[in-house]
N, C-alpha and C. Protein backbone atom coordinates (compact mmCIF):
# COMPACT_ATOMS: atom_id res chain seq x y z
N UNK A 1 -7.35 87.40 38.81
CA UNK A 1 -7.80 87.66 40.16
C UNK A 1 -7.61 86.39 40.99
N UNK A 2 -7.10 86.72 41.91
CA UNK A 2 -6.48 85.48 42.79
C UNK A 2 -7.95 85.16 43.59
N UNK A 3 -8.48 83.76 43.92
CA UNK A 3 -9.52 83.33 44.69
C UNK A 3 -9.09 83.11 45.81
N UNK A 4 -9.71 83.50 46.84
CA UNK A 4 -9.19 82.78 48.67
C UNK A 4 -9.68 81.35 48.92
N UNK A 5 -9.28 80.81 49.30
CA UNK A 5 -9.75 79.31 49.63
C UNK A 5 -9.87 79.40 51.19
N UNK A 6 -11.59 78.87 51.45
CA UNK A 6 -12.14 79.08 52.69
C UNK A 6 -11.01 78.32 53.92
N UNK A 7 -11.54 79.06 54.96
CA UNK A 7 -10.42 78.47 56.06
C UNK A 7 -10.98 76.85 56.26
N UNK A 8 -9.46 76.19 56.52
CA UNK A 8 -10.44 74.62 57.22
C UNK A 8 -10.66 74.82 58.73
N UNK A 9 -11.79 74.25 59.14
CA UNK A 9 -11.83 73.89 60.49
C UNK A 9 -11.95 72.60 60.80
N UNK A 10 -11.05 72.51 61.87
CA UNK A 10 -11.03 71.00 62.54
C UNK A 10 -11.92 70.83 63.17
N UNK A 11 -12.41 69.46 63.60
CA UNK A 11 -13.26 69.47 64.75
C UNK A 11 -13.10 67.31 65.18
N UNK A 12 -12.96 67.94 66.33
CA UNK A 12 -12.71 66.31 67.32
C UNK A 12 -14.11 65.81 67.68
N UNK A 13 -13.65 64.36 67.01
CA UNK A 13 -14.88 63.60 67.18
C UNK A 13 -14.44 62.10 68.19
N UNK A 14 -15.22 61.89 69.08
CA UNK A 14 -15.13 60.74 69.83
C UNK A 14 -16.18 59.42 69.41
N UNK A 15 -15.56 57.73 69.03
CA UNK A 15 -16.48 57.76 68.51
C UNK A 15 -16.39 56.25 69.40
N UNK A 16 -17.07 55.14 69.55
CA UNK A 16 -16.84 54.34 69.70
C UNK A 16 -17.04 53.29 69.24
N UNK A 17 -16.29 52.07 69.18
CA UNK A 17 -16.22 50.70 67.81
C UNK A 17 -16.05 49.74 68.36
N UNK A 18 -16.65 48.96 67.87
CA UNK A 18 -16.74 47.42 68.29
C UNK A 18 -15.25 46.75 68.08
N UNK A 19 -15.20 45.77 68.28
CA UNK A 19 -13.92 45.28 67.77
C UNK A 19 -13.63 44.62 66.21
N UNK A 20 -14.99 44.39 65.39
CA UNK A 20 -14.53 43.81 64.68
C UNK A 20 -14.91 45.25 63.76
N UNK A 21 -15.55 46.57 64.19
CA UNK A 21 -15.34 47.72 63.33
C UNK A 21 -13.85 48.57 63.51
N UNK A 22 -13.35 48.27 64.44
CA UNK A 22 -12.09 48.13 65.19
C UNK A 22 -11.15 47.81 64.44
N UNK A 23 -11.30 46.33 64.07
CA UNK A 23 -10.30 45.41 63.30
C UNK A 23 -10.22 46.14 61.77
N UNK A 24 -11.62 46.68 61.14
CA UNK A 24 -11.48 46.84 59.79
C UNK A 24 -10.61 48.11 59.89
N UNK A 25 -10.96 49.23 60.66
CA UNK A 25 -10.00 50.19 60.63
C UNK A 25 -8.83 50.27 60.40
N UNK A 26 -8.08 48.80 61.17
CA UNK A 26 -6.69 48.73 61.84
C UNK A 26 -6.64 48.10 60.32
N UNK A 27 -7.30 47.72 59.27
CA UNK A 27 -6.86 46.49 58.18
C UNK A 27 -6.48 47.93 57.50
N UNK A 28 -7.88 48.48 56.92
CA UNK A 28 -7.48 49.73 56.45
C UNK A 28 -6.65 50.81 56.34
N UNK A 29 -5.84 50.82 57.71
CA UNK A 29 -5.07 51.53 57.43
C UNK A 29 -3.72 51.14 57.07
N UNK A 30 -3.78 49.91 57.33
CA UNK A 30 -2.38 49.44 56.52
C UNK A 30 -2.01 49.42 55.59
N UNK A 31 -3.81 49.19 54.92
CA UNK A 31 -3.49 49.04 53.59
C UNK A 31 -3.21 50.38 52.85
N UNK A 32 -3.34 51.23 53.71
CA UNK A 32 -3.35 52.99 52.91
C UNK A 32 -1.77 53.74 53.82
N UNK A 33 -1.50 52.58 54.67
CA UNK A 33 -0.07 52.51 54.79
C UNK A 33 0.01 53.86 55.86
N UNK A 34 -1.14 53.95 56.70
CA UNK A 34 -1.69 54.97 57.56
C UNK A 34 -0.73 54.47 58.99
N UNK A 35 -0.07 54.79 60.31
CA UNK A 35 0.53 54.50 61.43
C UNK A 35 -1.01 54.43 62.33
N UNK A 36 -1.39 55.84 62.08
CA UNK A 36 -2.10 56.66 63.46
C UNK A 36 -3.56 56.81 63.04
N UNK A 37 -4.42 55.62 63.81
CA UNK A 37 -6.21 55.30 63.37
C UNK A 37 -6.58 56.26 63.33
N UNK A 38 -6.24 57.64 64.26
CA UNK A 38 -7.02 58.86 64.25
C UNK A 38 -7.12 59.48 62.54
N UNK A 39 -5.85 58.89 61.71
CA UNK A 39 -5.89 60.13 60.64
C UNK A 39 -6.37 59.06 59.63
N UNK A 40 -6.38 57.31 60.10
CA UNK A 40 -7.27 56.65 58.80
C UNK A 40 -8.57 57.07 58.41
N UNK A 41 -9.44 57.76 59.85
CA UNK A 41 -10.69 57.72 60.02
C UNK A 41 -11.21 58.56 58.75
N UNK A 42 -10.47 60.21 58.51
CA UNK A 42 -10.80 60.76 57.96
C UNK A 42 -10.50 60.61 56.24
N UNK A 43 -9.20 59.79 56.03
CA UNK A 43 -9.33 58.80 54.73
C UNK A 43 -10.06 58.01 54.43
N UNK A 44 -10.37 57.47 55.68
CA UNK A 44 -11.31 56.17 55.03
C UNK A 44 -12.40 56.68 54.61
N UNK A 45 -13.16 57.66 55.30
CA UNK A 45 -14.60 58.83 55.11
C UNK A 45 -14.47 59.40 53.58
N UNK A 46 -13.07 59.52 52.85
CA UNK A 46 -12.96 60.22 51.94
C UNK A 46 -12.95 58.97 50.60
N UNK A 47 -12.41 58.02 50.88
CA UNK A 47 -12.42 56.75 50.27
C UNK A 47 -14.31 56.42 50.02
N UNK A 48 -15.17 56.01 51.45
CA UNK A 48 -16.46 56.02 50.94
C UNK A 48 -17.10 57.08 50.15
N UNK A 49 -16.69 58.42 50.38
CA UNK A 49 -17.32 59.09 49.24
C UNK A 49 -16.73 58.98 48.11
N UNK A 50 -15.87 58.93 48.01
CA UNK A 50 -15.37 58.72 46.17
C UNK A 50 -16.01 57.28 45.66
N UNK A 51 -15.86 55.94 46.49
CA UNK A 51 -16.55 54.86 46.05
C UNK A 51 -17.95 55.56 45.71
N UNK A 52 -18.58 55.88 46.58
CA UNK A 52 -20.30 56.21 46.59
C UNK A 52 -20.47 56.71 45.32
N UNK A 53 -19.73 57.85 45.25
CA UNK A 53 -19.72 58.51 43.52
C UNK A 53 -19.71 57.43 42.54
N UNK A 54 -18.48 56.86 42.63
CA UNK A 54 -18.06 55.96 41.54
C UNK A 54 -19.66 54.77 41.26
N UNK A 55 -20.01 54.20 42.54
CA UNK A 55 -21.05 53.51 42.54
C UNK A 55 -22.59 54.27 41.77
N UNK A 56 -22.76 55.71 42.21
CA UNK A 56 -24.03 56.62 41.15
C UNK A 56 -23.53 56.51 40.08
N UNK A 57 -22.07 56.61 39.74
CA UNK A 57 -21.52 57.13 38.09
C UNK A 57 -22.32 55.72 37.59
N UNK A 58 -21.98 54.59 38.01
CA UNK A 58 -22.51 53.46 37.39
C UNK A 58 -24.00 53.10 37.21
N UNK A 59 -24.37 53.43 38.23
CA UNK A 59 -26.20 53.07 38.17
C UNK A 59 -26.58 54.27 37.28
N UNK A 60 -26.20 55.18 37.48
CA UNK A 60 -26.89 56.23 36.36
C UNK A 60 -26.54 55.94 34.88
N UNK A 61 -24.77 55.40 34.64
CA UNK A 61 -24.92 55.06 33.01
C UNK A 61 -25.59 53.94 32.93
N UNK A 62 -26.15 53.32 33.52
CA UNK A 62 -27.38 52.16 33.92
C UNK A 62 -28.66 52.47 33.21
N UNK A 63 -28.48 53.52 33.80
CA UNK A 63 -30.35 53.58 33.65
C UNK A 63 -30.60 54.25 32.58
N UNK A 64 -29.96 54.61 31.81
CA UNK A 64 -30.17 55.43 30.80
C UNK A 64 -30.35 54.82 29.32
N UNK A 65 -30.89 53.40 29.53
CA UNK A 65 -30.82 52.35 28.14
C UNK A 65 -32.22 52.43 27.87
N UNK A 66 -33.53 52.58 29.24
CA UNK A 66 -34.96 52.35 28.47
C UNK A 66 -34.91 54.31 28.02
N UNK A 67 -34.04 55.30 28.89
CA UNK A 67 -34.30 56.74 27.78
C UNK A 67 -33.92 56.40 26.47
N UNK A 68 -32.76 55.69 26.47
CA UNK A 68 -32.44 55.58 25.20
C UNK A 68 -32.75 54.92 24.23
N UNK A 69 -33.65 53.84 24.59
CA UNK A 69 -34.79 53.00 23.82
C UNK A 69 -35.58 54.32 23.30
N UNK A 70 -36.46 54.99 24.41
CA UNK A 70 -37.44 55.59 24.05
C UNK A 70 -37.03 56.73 23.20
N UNK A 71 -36.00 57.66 23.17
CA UNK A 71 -35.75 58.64 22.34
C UNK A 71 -35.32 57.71 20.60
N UNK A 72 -35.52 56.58 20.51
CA UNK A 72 -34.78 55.90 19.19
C UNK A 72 -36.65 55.53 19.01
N UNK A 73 -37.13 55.68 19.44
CA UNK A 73 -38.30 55.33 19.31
C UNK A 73 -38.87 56.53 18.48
N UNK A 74 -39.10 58.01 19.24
CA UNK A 74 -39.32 58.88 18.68
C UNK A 74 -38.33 59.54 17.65
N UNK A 75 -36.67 59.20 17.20
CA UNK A 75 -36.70 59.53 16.37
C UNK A 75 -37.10 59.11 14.92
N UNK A 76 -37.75 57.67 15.11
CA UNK A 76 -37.79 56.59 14.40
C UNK A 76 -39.21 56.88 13.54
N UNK A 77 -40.50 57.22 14.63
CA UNK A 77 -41.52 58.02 14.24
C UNK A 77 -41.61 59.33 13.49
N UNK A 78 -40.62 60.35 14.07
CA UNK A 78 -40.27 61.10 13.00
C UNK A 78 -40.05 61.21 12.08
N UNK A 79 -39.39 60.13 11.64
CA UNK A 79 -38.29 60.10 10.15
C UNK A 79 -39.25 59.29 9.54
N UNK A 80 -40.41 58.52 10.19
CA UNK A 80 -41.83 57.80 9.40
C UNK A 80 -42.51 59.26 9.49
N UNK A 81 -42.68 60.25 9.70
CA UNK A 81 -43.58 61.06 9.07
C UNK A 81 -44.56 61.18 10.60
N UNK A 82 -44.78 59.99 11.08
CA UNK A 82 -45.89 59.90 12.33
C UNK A 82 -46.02 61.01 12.99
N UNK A 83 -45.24 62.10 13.39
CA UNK A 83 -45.44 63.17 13.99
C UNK A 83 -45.56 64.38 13.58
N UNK A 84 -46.08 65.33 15.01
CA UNK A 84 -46.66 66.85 13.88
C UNK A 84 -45.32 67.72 14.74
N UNK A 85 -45.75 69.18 14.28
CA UNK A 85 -45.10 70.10 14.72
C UNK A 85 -45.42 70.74 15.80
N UNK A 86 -44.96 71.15 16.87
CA UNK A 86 -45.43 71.63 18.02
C UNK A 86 -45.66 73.02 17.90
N UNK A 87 -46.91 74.10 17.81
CA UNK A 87 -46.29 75.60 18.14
C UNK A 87 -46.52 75.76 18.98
N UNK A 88 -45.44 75.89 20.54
CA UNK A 88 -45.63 76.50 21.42
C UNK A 88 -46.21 77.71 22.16
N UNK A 89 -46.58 78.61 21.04
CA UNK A 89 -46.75 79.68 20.82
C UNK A 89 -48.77 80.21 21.00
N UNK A 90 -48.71 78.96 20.52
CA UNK A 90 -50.31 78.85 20.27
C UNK A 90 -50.94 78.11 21.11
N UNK A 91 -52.30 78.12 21.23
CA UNK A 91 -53.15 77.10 22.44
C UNK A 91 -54.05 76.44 21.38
C-alpha cells in the first residue's frame, strides 16, 4: 500500500538581523556553499536541530551512569540473597 506524503507548505518570513547576526549567516552559507541567504536560513534551522539532537543524544548517554550504578547495585543484592519476591497480586 502506497503512503501519501503530506503536502509542504511554504510560508514567508521577514526577519530582521543585526550585522554581526548578518555576518554569521553570510559565513554560513559559504560554508554550506549556499549563493542565496534566503535558502541558508532554512538550512541553517535544520543544521540547529540536528546539532540539538546530537547534543540530547550526548547528555542522555550521560546520565545514565548513577542508573547504572544503581541497577548493579540491586543486582548485586539479589545474587546476595538480600531481597524478597514481589506478589503483585496480593496486598
Amino acid at each position: 500500500m502506497a503512503t501519501q506524503k503530506a503536502a509542504s507548505r511554504h510560508h514567508l518570513i521577514s526577519v530582521r538581523l543585526t550585522d554581526a547576526e548578518y555576518d554569521l549567516l553570510e559565513a554560513f552559507a559559504a560554508e554550506q556553499g549556499i549563493e542565496d541567504l534566503e535558502r541558508a536560513i532554512p538550512t541553517m534551522i535544520h543544521e540547529l536541530v540536528r546539532l540539538n539532537d546530537q547534543l540530547w543524544d550526548v547528555q542522555f548517554a550521560r546520565s545514565t551512569a548513577p542508573l547504572d550504578q544503581k541497577a548493579q547495585e540491586a543486582l548485586d543484592e539479589h545474587r546476595a540473597g538480600l531481597t524478597e519476591d514481589i506478589d503483585p497480586y496480593t496486598s
